[in-house]
C-alpha atoms as a PDB file:
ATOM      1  CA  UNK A   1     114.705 118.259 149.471  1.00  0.00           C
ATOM      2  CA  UNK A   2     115.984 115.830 146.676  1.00  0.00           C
ATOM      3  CA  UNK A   3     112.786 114.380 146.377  1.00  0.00           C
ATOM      4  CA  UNK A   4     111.433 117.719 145.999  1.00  0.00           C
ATOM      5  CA  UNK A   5     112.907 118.633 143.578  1.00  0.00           C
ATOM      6  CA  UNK A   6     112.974 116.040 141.212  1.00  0.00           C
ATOM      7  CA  UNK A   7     108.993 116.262 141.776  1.00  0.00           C
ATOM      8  CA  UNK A   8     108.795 119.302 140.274  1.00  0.00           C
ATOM      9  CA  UNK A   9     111.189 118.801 137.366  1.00  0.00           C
ATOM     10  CA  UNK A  10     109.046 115.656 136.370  1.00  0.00           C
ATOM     11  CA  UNK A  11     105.857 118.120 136.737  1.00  0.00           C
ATOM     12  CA  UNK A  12     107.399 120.342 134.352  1.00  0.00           C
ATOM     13  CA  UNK A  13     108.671 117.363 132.257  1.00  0.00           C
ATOM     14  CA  UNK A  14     105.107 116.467 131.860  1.00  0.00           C
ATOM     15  CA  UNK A  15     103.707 119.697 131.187  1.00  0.00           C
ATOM     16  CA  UNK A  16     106.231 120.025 128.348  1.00  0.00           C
ATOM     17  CA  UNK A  17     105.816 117.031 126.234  1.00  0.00           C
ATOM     18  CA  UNK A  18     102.098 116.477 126.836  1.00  0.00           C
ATOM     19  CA  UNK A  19     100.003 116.706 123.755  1.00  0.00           C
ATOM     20  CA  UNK A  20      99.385 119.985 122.744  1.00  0.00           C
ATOM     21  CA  UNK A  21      95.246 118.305 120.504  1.00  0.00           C
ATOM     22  CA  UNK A  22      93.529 115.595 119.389  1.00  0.00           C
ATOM     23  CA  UNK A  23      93.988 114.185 116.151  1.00  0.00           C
ATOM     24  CA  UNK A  24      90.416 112.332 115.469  1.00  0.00           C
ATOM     25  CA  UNK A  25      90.165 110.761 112.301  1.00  0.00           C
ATOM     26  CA  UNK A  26      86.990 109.789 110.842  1.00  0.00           C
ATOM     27  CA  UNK A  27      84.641 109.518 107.981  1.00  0.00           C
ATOM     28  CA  UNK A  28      81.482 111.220 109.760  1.00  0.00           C
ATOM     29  CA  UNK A  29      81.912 115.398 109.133  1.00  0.00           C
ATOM     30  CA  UNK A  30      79.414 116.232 111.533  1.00  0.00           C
ATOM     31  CA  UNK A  31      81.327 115.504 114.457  1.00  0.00           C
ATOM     32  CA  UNK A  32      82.579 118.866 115.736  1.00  0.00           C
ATOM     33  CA  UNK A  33      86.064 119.602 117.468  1.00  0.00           C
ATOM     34  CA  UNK A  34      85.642 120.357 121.465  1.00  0.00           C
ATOM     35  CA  UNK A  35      87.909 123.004 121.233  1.00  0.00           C
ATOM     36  CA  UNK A  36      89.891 125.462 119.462  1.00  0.00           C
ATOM     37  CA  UNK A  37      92.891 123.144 119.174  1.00  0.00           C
ATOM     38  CA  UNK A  38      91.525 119.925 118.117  1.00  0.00           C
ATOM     39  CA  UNK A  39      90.528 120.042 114.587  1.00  0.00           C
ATOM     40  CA  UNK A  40      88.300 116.959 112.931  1.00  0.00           C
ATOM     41  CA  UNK A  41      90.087 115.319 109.561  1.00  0.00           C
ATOM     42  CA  UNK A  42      88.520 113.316 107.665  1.00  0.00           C
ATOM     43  CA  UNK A  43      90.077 110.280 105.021  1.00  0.00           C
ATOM     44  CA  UNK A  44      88.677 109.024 101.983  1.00  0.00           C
ATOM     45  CA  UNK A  45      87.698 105.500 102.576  1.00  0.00           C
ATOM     46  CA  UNK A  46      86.798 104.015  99.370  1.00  0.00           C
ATOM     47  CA  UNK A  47      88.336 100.951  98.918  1.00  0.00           C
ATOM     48  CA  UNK A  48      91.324  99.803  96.689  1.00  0.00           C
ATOM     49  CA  UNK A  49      90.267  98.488  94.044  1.00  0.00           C
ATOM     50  CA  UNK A  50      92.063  96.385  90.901  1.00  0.00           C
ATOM     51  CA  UNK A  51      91.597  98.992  88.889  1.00  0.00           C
ATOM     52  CA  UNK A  52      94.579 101.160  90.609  1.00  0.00           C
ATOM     53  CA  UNK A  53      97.553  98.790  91.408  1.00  0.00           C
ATOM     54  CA  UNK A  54      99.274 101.867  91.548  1.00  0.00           C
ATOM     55  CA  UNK A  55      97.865 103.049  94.525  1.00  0.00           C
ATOM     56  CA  UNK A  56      97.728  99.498  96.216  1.00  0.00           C
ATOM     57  CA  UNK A  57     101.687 100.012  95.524  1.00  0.00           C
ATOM     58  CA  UNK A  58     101.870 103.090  97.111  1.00  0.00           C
ATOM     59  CA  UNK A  59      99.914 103.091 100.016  1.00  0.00           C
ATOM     60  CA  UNK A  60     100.717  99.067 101.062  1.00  0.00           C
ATOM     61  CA  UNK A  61     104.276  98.244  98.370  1.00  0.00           C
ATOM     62  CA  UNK A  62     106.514 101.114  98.545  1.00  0.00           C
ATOM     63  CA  UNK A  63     107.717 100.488 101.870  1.00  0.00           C
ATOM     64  CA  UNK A  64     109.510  97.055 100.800  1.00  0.00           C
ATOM     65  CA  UNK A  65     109.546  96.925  97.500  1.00  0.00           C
ATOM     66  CA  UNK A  66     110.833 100.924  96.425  1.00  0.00           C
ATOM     67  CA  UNK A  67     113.224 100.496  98.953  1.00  0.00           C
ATOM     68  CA  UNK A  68     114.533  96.650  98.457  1.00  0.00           C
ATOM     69  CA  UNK A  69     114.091  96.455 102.248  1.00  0.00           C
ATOM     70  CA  UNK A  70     114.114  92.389 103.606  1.00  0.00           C
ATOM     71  CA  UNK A  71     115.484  91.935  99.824  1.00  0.00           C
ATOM     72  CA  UNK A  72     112.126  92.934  98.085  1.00  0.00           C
ATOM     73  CA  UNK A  73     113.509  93.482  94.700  1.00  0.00           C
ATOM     74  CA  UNK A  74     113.301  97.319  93.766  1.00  0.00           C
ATOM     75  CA  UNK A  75     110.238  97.955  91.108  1.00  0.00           C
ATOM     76  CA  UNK A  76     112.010  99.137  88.666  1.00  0.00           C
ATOM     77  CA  UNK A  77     115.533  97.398  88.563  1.00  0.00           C
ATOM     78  CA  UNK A  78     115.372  95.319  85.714  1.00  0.00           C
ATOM     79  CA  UNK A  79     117.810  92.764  86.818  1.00  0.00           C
ATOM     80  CA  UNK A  80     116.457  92.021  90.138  1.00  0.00           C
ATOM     81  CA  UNK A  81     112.576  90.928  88.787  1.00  0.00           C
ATOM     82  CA  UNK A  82     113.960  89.112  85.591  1.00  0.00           C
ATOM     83  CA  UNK A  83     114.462  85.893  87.179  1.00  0.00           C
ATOM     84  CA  UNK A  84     110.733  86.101  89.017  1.00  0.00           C
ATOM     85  CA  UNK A  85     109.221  87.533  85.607  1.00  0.00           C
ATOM     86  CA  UNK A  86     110.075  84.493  83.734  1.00  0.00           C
ATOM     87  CA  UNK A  87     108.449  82.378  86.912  1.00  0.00           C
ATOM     88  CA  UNK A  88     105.351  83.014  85.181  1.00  0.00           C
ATOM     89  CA  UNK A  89     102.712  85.706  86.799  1.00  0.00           C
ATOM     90  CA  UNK A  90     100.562  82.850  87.842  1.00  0.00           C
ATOM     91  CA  UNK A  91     103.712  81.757  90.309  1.00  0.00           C
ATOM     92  CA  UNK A  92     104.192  86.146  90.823  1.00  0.00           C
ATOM     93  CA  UNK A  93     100.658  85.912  92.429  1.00  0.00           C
ATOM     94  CA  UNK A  94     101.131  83.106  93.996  1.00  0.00           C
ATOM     95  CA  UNK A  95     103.452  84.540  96.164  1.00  0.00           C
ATOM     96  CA  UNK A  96     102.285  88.277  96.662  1.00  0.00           C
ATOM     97  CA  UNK A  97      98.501  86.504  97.780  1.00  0.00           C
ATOM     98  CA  UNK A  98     100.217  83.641  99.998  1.00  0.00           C
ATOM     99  CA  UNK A  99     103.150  84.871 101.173  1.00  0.00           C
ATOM    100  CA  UNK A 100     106.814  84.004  99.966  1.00  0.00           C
ATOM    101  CA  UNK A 101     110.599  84.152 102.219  1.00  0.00           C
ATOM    102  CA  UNK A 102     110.221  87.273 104.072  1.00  0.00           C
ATOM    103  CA  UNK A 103     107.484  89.167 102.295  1.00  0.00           C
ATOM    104  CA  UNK A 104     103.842  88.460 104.272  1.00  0.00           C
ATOM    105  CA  UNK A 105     100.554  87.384 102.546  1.00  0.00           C
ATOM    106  CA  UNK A 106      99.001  90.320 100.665  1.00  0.00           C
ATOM    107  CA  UNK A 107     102.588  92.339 101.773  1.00  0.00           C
ATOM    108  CA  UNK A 108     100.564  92.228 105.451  1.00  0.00           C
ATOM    109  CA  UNK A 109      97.148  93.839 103.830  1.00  0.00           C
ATOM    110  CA  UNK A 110      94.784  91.282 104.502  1.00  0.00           C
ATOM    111  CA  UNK A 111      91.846  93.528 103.864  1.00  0.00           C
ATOM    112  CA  UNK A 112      93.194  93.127 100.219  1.00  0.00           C
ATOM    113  CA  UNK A 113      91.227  91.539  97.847  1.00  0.00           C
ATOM    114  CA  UNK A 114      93.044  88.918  95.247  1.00  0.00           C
ATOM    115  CA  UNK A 115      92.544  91.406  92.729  1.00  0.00           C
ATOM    116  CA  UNK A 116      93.757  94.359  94.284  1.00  0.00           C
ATOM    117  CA  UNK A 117      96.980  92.390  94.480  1.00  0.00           C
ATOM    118  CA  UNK A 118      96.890  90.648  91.015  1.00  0.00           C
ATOM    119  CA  UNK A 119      96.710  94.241  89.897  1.00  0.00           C
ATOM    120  CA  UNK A 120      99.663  95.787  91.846  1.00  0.00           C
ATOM    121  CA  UNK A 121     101.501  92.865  91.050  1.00  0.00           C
ATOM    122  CA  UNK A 122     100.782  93.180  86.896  1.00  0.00           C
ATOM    123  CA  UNK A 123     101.785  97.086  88.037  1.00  0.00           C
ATOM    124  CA  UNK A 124     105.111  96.276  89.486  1.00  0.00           C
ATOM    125  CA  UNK A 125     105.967  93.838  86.218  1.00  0.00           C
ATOM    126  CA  UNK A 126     104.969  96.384  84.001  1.00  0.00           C
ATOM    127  CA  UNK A 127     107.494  99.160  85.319  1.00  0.00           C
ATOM    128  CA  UNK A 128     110.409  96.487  85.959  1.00  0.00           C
ATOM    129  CA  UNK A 129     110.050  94.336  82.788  1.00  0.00           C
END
């Protein structure tokens, strides 16, 4: 009877946490939903570009470095980029493209171009300088 029971609670255990759609993301619009609860989004893929470190900073930066998470120093906080400002940007990209302590190369964007992180780092020294 125990083993019964237990079947059915992990039947309805299932039935209550299963997924209630689909979530497909993708840039081709003519793809069409199967059914009434799975709706089609689409993202706009255009690349980052150098021209918008801002955005590089939001969407790949923010996470570490609005936060101070692993000791990313906060954009913003004066005191905390001082020290790496007066390394010289040359030695500021240096360590955003390579790598440096606990931050990754390219803050773990590798589909980032030099560029796109020369300009988010110019961005960060430019709000905490």
């Amino acid at each position: 009877m125990i083993g019964l029971a237990a079947n059915a609670d992990n039947e309805e255990i299932v039935e209550r946490v299963k997924p209630v759609g689909q979530l497909i993301i993708t840039k081709d619009t003519s793809q069409k939903a199967t059914d009434s609860a799975t709706k089609v989004a689409t993202i706009d893929s255009a690349p980052v570009t150098a021209s918008n470190g801002k955005a590089t900073y939001d969407t790949a930066c923010f996470a570490c470095h609005g936060t101070g998470a692993a000791g990313a120093p906060i954009v913003g906080k004066k005191d905390a980029w001082a020290s790496r400002i007066s390394q010289g940007k040359d030695k500021l990209y240096s360590h955003a493209i390579n790598g440096f302590k606990a931050m990754p190369a390219k803050g773990g964007r590798a589909s980032l171009s030099d560029e796109d992180v020369k300009a988010v780092v110019d961005y960060m020294v430019g709000k905490s300088s």
